[in-house]
Every structure is written in structure tokens, then in C-alpha cells.
Protein backbone atom coordinates (compact mmCIF):
# COMPACT_ATOMS: atom_id res chain seq x y z
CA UNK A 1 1.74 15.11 -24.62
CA UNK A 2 4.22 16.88 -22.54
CA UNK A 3 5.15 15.69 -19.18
CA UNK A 4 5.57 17.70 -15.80
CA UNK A 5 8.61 19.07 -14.49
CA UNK A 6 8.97 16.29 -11.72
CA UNK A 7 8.78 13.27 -14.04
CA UNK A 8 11.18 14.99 -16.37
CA UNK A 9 13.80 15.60 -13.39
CA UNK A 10 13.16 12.38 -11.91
CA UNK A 11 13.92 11.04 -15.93
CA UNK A 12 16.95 12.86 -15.99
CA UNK A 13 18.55 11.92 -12.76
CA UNK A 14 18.12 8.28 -13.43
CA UNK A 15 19.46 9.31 -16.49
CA UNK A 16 22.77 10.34 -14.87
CA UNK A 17 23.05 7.68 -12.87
CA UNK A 18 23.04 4.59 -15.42
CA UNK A 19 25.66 6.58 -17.63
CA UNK A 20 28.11 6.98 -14.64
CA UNK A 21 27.53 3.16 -13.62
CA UNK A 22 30.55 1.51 -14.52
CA UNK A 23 29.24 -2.18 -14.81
CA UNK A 24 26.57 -1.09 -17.50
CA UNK A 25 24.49 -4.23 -18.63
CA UNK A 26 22.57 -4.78 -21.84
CA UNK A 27 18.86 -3.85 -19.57
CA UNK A 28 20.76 -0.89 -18.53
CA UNK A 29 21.85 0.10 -22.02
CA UNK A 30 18.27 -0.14 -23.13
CA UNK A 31 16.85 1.54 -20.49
CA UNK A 32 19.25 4.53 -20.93
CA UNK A 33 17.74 4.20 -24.91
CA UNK A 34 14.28 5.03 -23.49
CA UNK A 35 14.96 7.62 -21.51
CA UNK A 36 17.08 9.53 -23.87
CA UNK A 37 13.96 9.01 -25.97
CA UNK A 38 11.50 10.31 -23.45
CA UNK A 39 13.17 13.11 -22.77
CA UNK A 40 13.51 14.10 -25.98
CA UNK A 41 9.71 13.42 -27.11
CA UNK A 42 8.39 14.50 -24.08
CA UNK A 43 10.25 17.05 -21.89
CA UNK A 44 10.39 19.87 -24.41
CA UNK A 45 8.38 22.26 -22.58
CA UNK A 46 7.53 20.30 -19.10
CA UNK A 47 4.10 21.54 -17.47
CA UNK A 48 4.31 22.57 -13.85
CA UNK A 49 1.30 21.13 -12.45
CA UNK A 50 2.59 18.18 -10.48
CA UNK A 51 5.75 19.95 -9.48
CA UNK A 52 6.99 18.80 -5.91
CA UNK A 53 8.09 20.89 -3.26
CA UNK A 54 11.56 21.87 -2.86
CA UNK A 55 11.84 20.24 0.63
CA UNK A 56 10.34 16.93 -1.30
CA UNK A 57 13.03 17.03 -3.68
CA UNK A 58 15.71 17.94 -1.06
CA UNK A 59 14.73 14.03 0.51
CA UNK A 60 14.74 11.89 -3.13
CA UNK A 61 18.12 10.55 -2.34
CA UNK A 62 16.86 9.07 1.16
CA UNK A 63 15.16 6.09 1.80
CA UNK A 64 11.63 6.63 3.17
CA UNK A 65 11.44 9.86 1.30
CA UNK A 66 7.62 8.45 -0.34
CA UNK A 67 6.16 7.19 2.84
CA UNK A 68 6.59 10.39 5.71
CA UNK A 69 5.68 13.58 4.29
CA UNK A 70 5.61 15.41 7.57
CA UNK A 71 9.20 17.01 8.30
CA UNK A 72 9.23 16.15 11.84
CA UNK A 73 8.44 12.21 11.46
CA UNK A 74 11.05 11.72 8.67
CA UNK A 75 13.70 13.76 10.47
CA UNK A 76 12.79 10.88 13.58
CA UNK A 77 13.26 8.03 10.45
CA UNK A 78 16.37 9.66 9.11
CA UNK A 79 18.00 9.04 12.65
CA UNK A 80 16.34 5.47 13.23
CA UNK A 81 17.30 4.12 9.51
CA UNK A 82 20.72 2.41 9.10
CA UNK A 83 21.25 1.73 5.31
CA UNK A 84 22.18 -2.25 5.21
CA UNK A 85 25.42 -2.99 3.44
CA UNK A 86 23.90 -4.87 0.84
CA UNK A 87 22.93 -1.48 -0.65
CA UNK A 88 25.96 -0.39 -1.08
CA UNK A 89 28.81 -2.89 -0.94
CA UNK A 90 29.29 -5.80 -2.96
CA UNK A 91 27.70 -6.90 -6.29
CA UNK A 92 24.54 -5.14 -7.31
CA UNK A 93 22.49 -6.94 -8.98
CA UNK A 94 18.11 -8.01 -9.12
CA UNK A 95 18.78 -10.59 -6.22
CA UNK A 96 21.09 -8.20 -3.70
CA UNK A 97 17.86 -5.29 -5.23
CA UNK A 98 15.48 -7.42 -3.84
CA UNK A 99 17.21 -8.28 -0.67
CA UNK A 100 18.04 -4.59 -0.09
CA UNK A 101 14.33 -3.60 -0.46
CA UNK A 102 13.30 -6.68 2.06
CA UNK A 103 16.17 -5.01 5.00
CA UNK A 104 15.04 -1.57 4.37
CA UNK A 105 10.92 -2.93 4.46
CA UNK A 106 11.62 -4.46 7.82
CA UNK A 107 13.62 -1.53 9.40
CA UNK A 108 10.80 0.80 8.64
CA UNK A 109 8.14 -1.65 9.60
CA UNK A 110 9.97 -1.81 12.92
CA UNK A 111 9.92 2.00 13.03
CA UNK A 112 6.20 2.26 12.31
CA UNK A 113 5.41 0.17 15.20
CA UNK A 114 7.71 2.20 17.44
CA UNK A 115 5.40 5.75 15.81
CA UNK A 116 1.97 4.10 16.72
CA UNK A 117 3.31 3.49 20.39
CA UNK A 118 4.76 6.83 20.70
CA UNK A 119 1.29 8.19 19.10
CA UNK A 120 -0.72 6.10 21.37
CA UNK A 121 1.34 7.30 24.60
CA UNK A 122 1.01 10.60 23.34
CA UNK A 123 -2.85 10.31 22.87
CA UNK A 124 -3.00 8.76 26.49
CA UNK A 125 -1.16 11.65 28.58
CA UNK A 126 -3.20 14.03 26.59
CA UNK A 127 -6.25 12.22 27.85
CA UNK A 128 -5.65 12.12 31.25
CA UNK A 129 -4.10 16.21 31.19
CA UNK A 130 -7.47 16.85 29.84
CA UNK A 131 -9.40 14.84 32.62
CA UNK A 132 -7.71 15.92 35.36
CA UNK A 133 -8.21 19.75 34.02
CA UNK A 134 -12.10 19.43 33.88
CA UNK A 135 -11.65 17.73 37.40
CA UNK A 136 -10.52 20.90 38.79
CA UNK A 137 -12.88 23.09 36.89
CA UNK A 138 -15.75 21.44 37.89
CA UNK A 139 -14.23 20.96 41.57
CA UNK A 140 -13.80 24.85 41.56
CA UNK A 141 -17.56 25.41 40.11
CA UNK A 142 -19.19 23.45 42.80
CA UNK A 143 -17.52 25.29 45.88
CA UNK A 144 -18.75 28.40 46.41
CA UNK A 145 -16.32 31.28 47.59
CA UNK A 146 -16.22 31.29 51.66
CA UNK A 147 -17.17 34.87 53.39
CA UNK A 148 -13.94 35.78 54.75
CA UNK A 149 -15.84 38.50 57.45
CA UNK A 150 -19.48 38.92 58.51
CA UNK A 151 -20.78 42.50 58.73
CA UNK A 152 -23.29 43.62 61.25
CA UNK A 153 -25.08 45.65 58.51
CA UNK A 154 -28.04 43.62 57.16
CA UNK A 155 -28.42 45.67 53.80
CA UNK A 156 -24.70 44.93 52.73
CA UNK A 157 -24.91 41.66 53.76
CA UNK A 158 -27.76 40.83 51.78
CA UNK A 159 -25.77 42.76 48.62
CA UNK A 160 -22.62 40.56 49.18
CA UNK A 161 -25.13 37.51 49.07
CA UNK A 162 -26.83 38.30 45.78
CA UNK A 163 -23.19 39.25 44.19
CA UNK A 164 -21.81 35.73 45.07
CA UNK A 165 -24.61 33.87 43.95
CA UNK A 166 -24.50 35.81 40.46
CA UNK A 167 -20.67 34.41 40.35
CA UNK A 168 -21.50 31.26 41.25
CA UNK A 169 -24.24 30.60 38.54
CA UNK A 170 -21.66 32.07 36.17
CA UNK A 171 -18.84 29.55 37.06
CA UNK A 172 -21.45 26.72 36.53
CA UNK A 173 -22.35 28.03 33.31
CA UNK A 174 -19.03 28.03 32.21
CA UNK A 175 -17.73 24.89 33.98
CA UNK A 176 -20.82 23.33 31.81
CA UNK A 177 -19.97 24.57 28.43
CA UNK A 178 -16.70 23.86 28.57
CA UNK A 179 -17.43 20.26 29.53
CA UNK A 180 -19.24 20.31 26.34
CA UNK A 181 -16.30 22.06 24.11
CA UNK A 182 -13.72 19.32 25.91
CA UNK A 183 -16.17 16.49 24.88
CA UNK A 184 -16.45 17.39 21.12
CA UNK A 185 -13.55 17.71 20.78
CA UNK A 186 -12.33 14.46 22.24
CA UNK A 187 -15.21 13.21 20.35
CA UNK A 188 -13.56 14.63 16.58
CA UNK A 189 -10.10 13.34 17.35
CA UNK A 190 -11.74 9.89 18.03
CA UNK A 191 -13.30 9.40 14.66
CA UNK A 192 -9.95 11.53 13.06
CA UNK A 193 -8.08 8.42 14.71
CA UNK A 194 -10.57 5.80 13.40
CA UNK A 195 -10.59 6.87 9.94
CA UNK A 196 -6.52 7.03 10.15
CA UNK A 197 -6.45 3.47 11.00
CA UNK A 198 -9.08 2.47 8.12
CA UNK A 199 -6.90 4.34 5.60
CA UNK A 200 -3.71 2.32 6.95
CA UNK A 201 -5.20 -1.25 6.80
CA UNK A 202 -6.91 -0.05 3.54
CA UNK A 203 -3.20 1.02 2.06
CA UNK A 204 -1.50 -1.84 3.35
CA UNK A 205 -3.61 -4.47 2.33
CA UNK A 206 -1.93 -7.95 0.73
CA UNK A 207 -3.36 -9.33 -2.64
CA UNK A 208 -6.71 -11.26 -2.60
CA UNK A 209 -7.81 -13.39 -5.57
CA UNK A 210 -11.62 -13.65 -3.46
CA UNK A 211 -13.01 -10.66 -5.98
CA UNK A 212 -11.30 -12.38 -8.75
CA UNK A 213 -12.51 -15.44 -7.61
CA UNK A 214 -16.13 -14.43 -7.43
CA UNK A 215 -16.15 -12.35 -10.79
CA UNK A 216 -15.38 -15.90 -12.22
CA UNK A 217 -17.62 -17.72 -10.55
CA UNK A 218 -20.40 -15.95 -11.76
CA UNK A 219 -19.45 -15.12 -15.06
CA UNK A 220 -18.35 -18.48 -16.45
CA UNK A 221 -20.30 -22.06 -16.95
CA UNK A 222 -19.98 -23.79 -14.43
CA UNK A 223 -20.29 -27.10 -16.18
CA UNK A 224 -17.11 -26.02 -18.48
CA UNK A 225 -14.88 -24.03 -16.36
CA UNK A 226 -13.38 -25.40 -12.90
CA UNK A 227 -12.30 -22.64 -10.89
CA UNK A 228 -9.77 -23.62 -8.12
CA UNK A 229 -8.43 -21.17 -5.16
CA UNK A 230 -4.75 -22.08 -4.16
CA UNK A 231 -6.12 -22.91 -0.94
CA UNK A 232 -7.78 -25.87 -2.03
CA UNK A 233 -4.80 -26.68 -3.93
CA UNK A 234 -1.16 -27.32 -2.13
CA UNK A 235 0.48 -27.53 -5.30
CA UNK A 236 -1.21 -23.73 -5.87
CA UNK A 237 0.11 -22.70 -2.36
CA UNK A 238 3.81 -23.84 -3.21
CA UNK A 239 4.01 -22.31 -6.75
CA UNK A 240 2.62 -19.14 -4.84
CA UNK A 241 -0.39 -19.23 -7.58
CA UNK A 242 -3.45 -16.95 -7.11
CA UNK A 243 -5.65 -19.59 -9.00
CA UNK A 244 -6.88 -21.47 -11.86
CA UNK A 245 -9.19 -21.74 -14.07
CA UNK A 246 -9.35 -25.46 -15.96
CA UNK A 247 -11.49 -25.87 -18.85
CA UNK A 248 -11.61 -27.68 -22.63
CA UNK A 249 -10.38 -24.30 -23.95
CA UNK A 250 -6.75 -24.07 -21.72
CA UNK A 251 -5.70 -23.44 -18.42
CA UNK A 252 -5.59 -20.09 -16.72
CA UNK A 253 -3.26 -18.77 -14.66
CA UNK A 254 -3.69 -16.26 -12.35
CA UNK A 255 -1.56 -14.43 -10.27
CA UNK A 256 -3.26 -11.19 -8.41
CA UNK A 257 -1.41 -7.51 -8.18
CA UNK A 258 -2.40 -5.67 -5.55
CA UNK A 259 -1.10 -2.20 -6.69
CA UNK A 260 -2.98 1.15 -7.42
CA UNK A 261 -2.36 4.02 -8.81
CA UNK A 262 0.24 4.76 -12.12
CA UNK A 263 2.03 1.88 -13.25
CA UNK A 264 4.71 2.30 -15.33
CA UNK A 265 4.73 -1.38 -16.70
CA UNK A 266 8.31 -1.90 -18.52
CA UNK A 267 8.18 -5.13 -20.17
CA UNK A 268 11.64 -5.64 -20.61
CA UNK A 269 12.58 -4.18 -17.00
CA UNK A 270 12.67 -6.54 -13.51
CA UNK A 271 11.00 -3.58 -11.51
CA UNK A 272 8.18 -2.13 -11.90
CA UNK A 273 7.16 1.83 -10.44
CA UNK A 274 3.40 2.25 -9.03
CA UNK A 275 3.00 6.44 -8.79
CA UNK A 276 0.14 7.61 -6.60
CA UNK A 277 -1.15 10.19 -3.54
CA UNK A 278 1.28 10.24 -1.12
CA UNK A 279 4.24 7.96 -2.64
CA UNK A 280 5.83 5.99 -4.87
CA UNK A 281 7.35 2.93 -4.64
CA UNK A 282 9.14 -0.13 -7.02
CA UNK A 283 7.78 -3.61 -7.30
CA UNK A 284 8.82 -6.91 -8.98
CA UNK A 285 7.68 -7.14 -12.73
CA UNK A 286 4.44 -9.87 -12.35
CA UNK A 287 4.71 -10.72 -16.03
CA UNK A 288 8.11 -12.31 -15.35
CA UNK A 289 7.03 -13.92 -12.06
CA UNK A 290 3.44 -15.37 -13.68
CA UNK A 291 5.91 -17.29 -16.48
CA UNK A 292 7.86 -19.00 -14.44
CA UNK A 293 4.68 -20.25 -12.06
CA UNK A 294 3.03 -21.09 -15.18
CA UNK A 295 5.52 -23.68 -16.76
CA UNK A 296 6.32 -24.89 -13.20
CA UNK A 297 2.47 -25.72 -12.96
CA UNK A 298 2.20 -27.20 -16.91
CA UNK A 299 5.15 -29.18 -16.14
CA UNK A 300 3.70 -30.22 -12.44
CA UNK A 301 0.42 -31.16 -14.31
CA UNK A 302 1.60 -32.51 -17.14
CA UNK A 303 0.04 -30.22 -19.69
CA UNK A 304 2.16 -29.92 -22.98
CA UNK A 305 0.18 -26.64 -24.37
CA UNK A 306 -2.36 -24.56 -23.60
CA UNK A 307 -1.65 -22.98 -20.68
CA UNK A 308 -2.15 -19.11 -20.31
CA UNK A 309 -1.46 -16.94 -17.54
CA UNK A 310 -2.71 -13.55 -16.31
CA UNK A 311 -2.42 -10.80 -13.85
CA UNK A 312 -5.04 -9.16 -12.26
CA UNK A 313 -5.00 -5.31 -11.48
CA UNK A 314 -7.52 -3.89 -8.61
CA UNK A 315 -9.99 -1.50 -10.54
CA UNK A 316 -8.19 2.72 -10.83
CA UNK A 317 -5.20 1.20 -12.63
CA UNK A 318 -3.70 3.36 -14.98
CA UNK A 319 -0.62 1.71 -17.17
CA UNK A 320 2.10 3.80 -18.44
CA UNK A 321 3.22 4.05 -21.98
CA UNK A 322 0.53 1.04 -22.18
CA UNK A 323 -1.41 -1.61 -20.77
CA UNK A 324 0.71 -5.16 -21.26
CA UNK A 325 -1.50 -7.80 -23.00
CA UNK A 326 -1.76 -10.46 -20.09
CA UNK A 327 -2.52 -7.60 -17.47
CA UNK A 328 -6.28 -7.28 -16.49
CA UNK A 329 -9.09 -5.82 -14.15
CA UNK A 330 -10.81 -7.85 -12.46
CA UNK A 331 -13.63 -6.91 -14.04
CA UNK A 332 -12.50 -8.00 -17.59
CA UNK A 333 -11.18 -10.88 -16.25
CA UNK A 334 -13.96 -13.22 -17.45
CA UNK A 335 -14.18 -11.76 -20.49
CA UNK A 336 -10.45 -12.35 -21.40
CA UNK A 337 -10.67 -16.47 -20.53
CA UNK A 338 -14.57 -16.38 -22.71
CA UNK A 339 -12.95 -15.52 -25.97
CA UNK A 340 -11.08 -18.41 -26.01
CA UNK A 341 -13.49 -21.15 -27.48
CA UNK A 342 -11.45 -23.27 -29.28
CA UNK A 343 -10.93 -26.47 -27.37
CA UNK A 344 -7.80 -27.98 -26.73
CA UNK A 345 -7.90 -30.51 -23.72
CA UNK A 346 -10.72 -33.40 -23.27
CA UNK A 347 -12.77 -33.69 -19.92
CA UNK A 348 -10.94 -36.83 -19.06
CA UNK A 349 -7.64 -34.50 -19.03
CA UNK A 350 -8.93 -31.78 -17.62
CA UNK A 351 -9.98 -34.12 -14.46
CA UNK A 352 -6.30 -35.31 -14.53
CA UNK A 353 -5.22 -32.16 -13.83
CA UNK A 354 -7.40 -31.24 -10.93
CA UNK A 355 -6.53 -34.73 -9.21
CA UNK A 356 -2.40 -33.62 -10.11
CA UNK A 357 -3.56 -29.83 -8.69
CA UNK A 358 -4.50 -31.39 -5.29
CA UNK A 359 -2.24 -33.60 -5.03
CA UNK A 360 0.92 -33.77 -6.77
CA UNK A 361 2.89 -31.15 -4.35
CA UNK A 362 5.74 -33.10 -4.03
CA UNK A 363 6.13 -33.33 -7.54
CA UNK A 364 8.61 -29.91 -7.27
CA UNK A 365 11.83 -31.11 -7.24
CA UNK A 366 14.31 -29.58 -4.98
CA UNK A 367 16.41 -28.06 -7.19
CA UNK A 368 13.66 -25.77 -9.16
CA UNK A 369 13.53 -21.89 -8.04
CA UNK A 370 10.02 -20.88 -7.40
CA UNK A 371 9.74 -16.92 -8.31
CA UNK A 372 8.72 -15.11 -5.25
């Protein structure tokens, strides 16, 4: 399989950039490894078929590049964005990464808000041009033209009569339809603005465990599986833990990913890179998050062994080279914790834990680092 001329670029400019880095660690070194491999294996003879635009690839070295595809709104984020210094200046390494991604996420949250009020101000003065315009049509088909001179002749005045109510039936004829036009279309860029905003909150949704949470509920036994939502749990809420699932067979950890699209899941990488319509974007590797919650919460509870952990992937999920073992729809969710039947804990510790669960928050100690 050969890939596309964008990937291939995209390959080889990363590419570049590792092997001029000067303070080259052993991830880096690795990662350079897999490119040179990919490239090799897989960018003989690229296809075409995804192939950007040249003004797309003009804007990859840009933040905001994946988010505003339309020239004139990223020209208006290109002057609003200020680059933080933590991008650029200092040490660069996963924490100032992550801190650099949380600056530049608030800036262009900030400048979103500032769009939707210049779009709704825009949508209002539009509103009233157009009401005040049918005003004065329909002002202009209800008075009829004034005679400016009355003519002694009775047989021309009765022609001038006839010709100026012809006109005015016209005028209110067209004064009528064009009411209608103006309506449907106010009417179509109503429901083009509703479905806009569905999309947005439907993009920028947060993580849910609730369909996770019901695809467990009804698949397991009840009498052998406790299923417990971090907010019934403060323990849950501090480790920043999805939920789990206790029974004789282990405990389940689950942390929820609310990404879509092509994942390009590196297991031995700290970011992640989610590819779908309309952007791209990096987010923290889950695997390495859901470990450290995991032995936080086996230590919290007390549990020696036995404790598993997955992550759960919204269904349309499509994992690139491969899917990772612990990652899972939510679908197949139940299916993963069923074909463990071997049991390890007793009932008596199983309701130990769910008394430590809800709580034993305070058990953290200060001094332990919670992955975020």
C-alpha cells in the first residue's frame, strides 16, 4: 500500500526537522527510524488522491492552519494570534509541548468567541437592511401615483385612470412576491445557521463514559460485575478516571477518548495525531495516561494484581499502522472485560474496594502527579 502525496510530504518534513534538532533524544532517534522506514516502504510512487491545495500547504507552518479553511478568517487569526514564548524559547520538552498547546487553545478559543460576535452583528445589520428595504417596497406599493393635472377631456381621463390602476396592481404583485423571495430566503439562512451550530457543539464535544456506561450495564451480570461512574466515586473524580468495573475476575479501568477520525496510535510516542474532514490535530497518548491512573487507583484500593485498564474509542475509529491492544469501541467493550473468567479477587474484597472507591480520596498523597 502506497500512501498519498500529502502524508508522504508531511513524513518528510518532520523528517527534516528531527535531523536538524540539535538536542536529539532516544524517542526522537526512534521516531526518525520509522519514518526513514515509511518512506522507504511506502512513498515509492505516492497516489494523488488526497493531495492538498497549494494555498493549504502554503499555511502548515502556522498555527491554526487545521481549524479555518476559509482564506479570509485565517488571514483575521494570523493577525489576532501571538505565538507564546514557551514555543519557542527555553527548553522544549512534553511538559513546555503541553503547555504550549494549552496558550495557543485559549488564544484561539478567545478568537472564536470574538468570530461568532462579529457573525452575529453581521447577521443582525443584515436583518434589519433587509426589513427596512421591504418597508419601503411595500410603503411604495400601497400609494398610488398622485395625478399631477386634471384634463377637461372625459375620454383621456378615463384612459389615464385605467393605465394607473394597471401599474398599481403590478407594483402589488411584485411588492408580494418579493415579500415571499425575502422570506425564504431568510427562512434557508436560518436553518443554514442552526445546522452550523449543531455541527460545532457536535465537533467540540468533551468525553462521556454515559454510552460506555450503558453498553456495560446491559451487557454484563449484574450480580458479578459492579459498575461505578466517577461521579459516584471522589476518588474516580481525582484520579480523573472514566470508570470501573469491579468484579471476581479483576478490575477495569476505563478511561474514555473522545477522538474521531485516523489515529495514528504510536505506542512508544507521548502524542498522538487524529486525521479527519476539515483538520488535524495532536493529542496526549491515553495508553500512557490510563497506566499511571491505574496503579494510582490499585495502590489507593489496595489491590496487589489484577487490575486492567482500557480506553474507549467513539465508533468510525480507524487506527494507524494498528489498533493498540487495550484500545476499544464501545461496542466491544463488554466483550473485552467477558473473556476474562478466571477469578482472582473474593466478594468480601471486591466490597473493600467499593467502600475504599467512595471513600478513600484523601488517601492521594500530596506529592503523587496525577496524569492529566
Amino acid at each position: 500500500m502506497q500512501l498519498d502525496v500529502y502524508q508522504c510530504d508531511r513524513y518528510a518534513a518532520e523528517l527534516v526537522f528531527l535531523q536538524q534538532n540539535t538536542e536529539m533524544k532516544q524517542s526522537d532517534q526512534a521516531r526518525i527510524t520509522r519514518l526513514i522506514e515509511r518512506i522507504e516502504n511506502y512513498c515509492e510512487s505516492p497516489t494523488v488522491a488526497r493531495k492538498p491545495p497549494v494555498e493549504a500547504r502554503e499555511r502548515q507552518s502556522v498555527f491554526g492552519h487545521a481549524h479555518y479553511s476559509d482564506p479570509e478568517i485565517y488571514a483575521q487569526w494570523q493577525a489576532f494570534f501571538q505565538k507564546p514564548a514557551i514555543c519557542h524559547h527555553g527548553e522544549q520538552n512534553f511538559q513546555s509541548a503541553v503547555k504550549c498547546a494549552e496558550m495557543v487553545a485559549k488564544q484561539r478559543q478567545a478568537f472564536e468567541s470574538r468570530l461568532d460576535k462579529q457573525k452575529e452583528a453581521k447577521e443582525r445589520n443584515r436583518r434589519t437592511e433587509l426589513t427596512r428595504a421591504s418597508k419601503e417596497i411595500s410603503q411604495e406599493t400601497t400609494t398610488p401615483p398622485s395625478v399631477a393635472s386634471k384634463r377637461d377631456d372625459t375620454s383621456y381621463q378615463l384612459n389615464t385612470d385605467i393605465a394607473l390602476d394597471k401599474n398599481a396592481g403590478h407594483f402589488s404583485r411584485f411588492g408580494f412576491w418579493l415579500s415571499i423571495v425575502l422570506c425564504g430566503y431568510l427562512f434557508i439562512e436560518l436553518i443554514k445557521h442552526m445546522s452550523r451550530s449543531s455541527s460545532t457543539i457536535n465537533d467540540n464535544k468533551k468525553r462521556s463514559f454515559k454510552p460506555t456506561y450503558h453498553a456495560l450495564t446491559s451487557k454484563l451480570d449484574n450480580k458479578k460485575y459492579i459498575i461505578v461512574h466517577r461521579s459516584m466515586s471522589p476518588l474516580l473524580e481525582e484520579l480523573d478516571i472514566d470508570g470501573v468495573a469491579l468484579s471476581p475476575f479483576g478490575l477495569f479501568v476505563f478511561v474514555s477518548c473522545p477522538y474521531v477520525g485516523e489515529i495514528e496510535a504510536n505506542l512508544e510516542s507521548e502524542m498522538w495525531h487524529v486525521t479527519r474532514e476539515g483538520g488535524a490535530q495532536y493529542f496526549l497518548n491515553p495508553l500512557n495516561a490510563v497506566k499511571i491512573r491505574a496503579s494510582k487507583l490499585a495502590e489507593c484500593v489496595g489491590a496487589k494484581s489484577g487490575v486492567k485498564y482500557i480506553v474507549t474509542f467513539n465508533s468510525g475509529c480507524q487506527f494507524y499502522p494498528g489498533k493498540p491492544v487495550s484500545c476499544f469501541e464501545i461496542e466491544q467493550v463488554a466483550f473485552e472485560v467477558m473473556r476474562y473468567t478466571q477469578f482472582i479477587f473474593s466478594y468480601e474484597q471486591l466490597r473493600y474496594f467499593e467502600q475504599r472507591l467512595y471513600s478513600q480520596s484523601h488517601a492521594l498523597e500530596a506529592s503523587h502527579q496525577i496524569a492529566s
